[in-house]
C-alpha atoms as a PDB file:
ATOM      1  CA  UNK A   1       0.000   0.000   0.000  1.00  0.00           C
ATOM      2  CA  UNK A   2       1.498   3.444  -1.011  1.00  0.00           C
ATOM      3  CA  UNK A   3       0.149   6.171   1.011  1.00  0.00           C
ATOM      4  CA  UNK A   4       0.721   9.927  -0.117  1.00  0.00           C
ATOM      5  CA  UNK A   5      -0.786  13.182   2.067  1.00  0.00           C
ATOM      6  CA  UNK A   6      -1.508  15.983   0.175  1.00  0.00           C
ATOM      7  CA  UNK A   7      -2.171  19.340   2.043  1.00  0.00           C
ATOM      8  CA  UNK A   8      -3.494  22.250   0.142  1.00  0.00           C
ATOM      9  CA  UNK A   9      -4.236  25.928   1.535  1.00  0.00           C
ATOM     10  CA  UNK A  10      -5.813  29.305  -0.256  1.00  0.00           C
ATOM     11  CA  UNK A  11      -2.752  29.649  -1.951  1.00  0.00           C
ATOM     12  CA  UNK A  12      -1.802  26.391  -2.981  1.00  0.00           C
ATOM     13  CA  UNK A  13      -0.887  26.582  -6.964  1.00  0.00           C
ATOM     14  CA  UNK A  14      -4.020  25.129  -9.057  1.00  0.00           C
ATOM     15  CA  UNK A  15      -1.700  21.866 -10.102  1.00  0.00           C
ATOM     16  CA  UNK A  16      -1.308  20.643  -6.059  1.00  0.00           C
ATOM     17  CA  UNK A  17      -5.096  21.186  -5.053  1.00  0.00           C
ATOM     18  CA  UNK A  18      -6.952  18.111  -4.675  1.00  0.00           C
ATOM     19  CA  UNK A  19      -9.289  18.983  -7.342  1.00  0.00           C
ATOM     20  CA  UNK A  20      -6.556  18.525  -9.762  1.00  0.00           C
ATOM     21  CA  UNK A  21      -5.757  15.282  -8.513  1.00  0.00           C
ATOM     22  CA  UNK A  22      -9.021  13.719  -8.458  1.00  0.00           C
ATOM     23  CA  UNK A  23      -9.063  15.008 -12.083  1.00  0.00           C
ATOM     24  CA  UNK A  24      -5.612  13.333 -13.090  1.00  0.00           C
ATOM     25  CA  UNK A  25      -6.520  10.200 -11.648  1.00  0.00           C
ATOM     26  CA  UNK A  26     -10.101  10.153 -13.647  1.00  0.00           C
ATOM     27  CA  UNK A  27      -8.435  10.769 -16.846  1.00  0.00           C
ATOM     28  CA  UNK A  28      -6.407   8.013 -16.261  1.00  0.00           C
ATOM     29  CA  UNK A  29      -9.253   6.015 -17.289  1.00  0.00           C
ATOM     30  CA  UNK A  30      -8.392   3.264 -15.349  1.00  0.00           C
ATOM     31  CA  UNK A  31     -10.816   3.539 -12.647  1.00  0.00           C
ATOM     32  CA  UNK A  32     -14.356   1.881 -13.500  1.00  0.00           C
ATOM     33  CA  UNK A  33     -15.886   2.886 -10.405  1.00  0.00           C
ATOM     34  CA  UNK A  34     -16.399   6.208  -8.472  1.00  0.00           C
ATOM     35  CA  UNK A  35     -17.909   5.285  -4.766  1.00  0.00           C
ATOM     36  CA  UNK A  36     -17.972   9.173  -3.462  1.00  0.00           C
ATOM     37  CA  UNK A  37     -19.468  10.168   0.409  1.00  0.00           C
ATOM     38  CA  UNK A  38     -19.485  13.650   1.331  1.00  0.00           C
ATOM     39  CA  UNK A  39     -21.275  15.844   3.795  1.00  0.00           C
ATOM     40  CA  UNK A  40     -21.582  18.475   1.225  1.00  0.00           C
ATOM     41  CA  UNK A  41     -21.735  18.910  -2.245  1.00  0.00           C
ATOM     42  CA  UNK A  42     -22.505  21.917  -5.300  1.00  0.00           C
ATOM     43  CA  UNK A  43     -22.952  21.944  -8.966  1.00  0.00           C
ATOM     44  CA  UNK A  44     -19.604  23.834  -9.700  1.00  0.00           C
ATOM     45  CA  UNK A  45     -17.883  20.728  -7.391  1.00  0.00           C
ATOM     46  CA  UNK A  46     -19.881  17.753  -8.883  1.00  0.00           C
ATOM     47  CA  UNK A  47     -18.683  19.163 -12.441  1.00  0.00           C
ATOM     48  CA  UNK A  48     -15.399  19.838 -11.712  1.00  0.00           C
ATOM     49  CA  UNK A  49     -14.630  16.284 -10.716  1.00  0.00           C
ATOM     50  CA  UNK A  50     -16.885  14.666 -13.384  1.00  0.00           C
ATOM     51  CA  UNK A  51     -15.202  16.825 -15.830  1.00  0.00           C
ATOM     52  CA  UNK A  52     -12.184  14.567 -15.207  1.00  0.00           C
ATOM     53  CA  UNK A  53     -14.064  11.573 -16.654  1.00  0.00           C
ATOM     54  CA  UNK A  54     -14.770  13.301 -19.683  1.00  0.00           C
ATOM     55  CA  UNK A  55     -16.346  12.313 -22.041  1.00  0.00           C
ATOM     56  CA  UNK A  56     -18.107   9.850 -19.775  1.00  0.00           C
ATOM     57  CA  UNK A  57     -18.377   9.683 -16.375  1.00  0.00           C
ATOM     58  CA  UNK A  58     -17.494   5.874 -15.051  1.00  0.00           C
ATOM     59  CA  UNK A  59     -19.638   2.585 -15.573  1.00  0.00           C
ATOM     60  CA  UNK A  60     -20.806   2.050 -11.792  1.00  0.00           C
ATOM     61  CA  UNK A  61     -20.874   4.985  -9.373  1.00  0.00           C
ATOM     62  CA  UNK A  62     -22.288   4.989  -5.728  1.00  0.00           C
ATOM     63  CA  UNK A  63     -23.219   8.063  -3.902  1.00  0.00           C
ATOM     64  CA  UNK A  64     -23.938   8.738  -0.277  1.00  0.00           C
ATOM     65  CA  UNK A  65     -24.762  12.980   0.223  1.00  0.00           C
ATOM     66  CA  UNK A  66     -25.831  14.037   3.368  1.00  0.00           C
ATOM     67  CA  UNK A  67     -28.657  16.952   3.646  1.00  0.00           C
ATOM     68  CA  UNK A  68     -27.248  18.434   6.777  1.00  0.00           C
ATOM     69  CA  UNK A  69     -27.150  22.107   7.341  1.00  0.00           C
ATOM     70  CA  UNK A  70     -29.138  22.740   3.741  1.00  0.00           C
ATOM     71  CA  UNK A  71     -25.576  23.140   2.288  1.00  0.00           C
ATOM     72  CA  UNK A  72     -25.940  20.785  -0.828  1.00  0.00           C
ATOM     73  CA  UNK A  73     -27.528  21.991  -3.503  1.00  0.00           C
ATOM     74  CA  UNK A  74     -30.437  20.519  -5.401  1.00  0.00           C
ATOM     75  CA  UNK A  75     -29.189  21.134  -8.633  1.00  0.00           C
ATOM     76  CA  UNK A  76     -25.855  18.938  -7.492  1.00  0.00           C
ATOM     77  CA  UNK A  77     -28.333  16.244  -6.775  1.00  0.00           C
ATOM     78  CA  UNK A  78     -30.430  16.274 -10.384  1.00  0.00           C
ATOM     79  CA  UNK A  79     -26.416  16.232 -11.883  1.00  0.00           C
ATOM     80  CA  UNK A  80     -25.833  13.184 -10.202  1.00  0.00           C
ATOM     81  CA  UNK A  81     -29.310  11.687 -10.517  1.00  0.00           C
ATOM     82  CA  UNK A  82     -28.542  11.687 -14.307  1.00  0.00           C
ATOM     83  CA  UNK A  83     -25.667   9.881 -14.430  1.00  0.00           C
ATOM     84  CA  UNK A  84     -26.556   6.853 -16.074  1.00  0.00           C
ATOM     85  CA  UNK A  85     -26.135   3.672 -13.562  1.00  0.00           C
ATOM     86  CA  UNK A  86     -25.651   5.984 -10.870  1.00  0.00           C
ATOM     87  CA  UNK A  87     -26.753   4.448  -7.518  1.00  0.00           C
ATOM     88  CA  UNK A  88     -27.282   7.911  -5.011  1.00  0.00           C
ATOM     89  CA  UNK A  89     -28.457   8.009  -1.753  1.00  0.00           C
ATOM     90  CA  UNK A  90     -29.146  10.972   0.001  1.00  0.00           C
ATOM     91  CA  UNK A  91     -28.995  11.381   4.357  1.00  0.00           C
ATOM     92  CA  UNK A  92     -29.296  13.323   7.332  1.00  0.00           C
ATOM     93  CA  UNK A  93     -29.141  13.084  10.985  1.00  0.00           C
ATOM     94  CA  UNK A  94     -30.607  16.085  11.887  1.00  0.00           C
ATOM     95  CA  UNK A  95     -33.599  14.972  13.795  1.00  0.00           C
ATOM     96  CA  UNK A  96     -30.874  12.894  15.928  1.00  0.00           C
ATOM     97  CA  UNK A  97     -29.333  16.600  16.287  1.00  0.00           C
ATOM     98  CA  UNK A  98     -26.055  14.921  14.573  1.00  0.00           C
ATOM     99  CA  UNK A  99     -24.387  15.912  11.672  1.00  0.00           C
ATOM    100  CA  UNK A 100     -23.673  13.268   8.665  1.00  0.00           C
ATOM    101  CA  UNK A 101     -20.007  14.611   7.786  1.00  0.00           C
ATOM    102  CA  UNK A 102     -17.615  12.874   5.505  1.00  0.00           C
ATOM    103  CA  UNK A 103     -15.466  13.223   2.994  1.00  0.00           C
ATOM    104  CA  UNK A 104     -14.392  10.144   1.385  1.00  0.00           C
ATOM    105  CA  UNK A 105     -13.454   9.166  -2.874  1.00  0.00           C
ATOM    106  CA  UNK A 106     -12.881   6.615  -3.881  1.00  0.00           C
ATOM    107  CA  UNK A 107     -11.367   5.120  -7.812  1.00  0.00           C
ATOM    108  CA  UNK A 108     -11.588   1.724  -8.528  1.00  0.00           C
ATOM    109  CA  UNK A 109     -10.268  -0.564 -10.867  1.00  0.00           C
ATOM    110  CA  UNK A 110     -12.093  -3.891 -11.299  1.00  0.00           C
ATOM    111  CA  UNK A 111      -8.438  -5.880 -11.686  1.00  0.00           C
ATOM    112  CA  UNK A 112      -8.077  -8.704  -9.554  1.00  0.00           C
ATOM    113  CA  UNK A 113      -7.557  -7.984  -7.463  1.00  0.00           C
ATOM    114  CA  UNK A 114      -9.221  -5.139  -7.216  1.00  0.00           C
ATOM    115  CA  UNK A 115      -7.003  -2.082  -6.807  1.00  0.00           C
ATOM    116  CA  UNK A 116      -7.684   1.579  -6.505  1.00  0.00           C
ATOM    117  CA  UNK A 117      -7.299   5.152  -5.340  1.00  0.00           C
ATOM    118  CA  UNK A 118      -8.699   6.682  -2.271  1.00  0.00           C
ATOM    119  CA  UNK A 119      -8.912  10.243  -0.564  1.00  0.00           C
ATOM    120  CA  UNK A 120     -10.069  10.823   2.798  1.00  0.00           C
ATOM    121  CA  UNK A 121     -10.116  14.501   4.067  1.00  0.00           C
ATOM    122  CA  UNK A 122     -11.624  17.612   4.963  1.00  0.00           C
ATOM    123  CA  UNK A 123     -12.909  18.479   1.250  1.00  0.00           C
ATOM    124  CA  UNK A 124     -16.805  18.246   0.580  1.00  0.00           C
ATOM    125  CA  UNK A 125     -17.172  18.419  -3.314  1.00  0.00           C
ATOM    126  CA  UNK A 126     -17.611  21.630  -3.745  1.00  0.00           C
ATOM    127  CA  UNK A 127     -15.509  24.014  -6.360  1.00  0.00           C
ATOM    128  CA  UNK A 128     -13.988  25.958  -3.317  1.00  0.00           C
ATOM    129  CA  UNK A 129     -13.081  22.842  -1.482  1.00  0.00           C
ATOM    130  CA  UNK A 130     -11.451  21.327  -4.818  1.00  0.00           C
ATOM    131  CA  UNK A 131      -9.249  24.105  -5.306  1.00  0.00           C
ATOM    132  CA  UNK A 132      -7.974  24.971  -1.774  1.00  0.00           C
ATOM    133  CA  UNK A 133     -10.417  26.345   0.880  1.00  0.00           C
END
């Protein structure tokens, strides 16, 4: 297992944000499944990183957004909700007065066996999270 930390501020330069490596590692096109579970996400971030699969996003993706703190936005969800084969699954704890907060990617490959890329953080996928808030 190789593990790498990446740590990106305001001011990081736009080729060391994590935004830019989620896109490298999509264009790979390598990675035949996106599972992706964030507290948080917006249309500008659901586009940036799907903009690395271009022109298609991957075969099999899995979703899990939380509703928390009416931060996501609904037009993030309908992007999603069109991906074709897209499983997506939307939560919140709110009535347990908890929050439903992480921030997890995963790439996969469907090799055997099955290898992949992962990214756990502090990022929601949004565009300012992506490029360095």
């Amino acid at each position: 297992m190789k593990i790498n930390f990446l740590v990106q501020t305001p001011k990081s330069p736009a080729a060391t944000t994590l935004g830019h490596l989620l896109q490298e590692k999509a264009r790979s096109g390598k990675y035949e499944e996106a599972l992706i579970s964030v507290a948080y996400m917006t249309v500008a971030g659901v586009r940036s990183l799907l903009s690395g699969f271009s022109p298609l996003p991957p075969p099999r993706s899995k979703w899990l957004i939380g509703l928390d703190d009416f931060v996501t936005q609904p037009g993030a969800l309908d992007v999603i909700f069109a991906i074709p084969g897209a499983e997506v699954r939307v939560i919140s704890y709110s009535s347990l007065g908890v929050r439903f907060h992480p921030k997890v990617y995963i790439l996969q490959e469907q090799s055997a066996p099955k290898t992949g890329f992962t990214i756990v953080g502090s990022a929601n996928l949004t565009a300012q999270a992506l490029a360095g808030n």
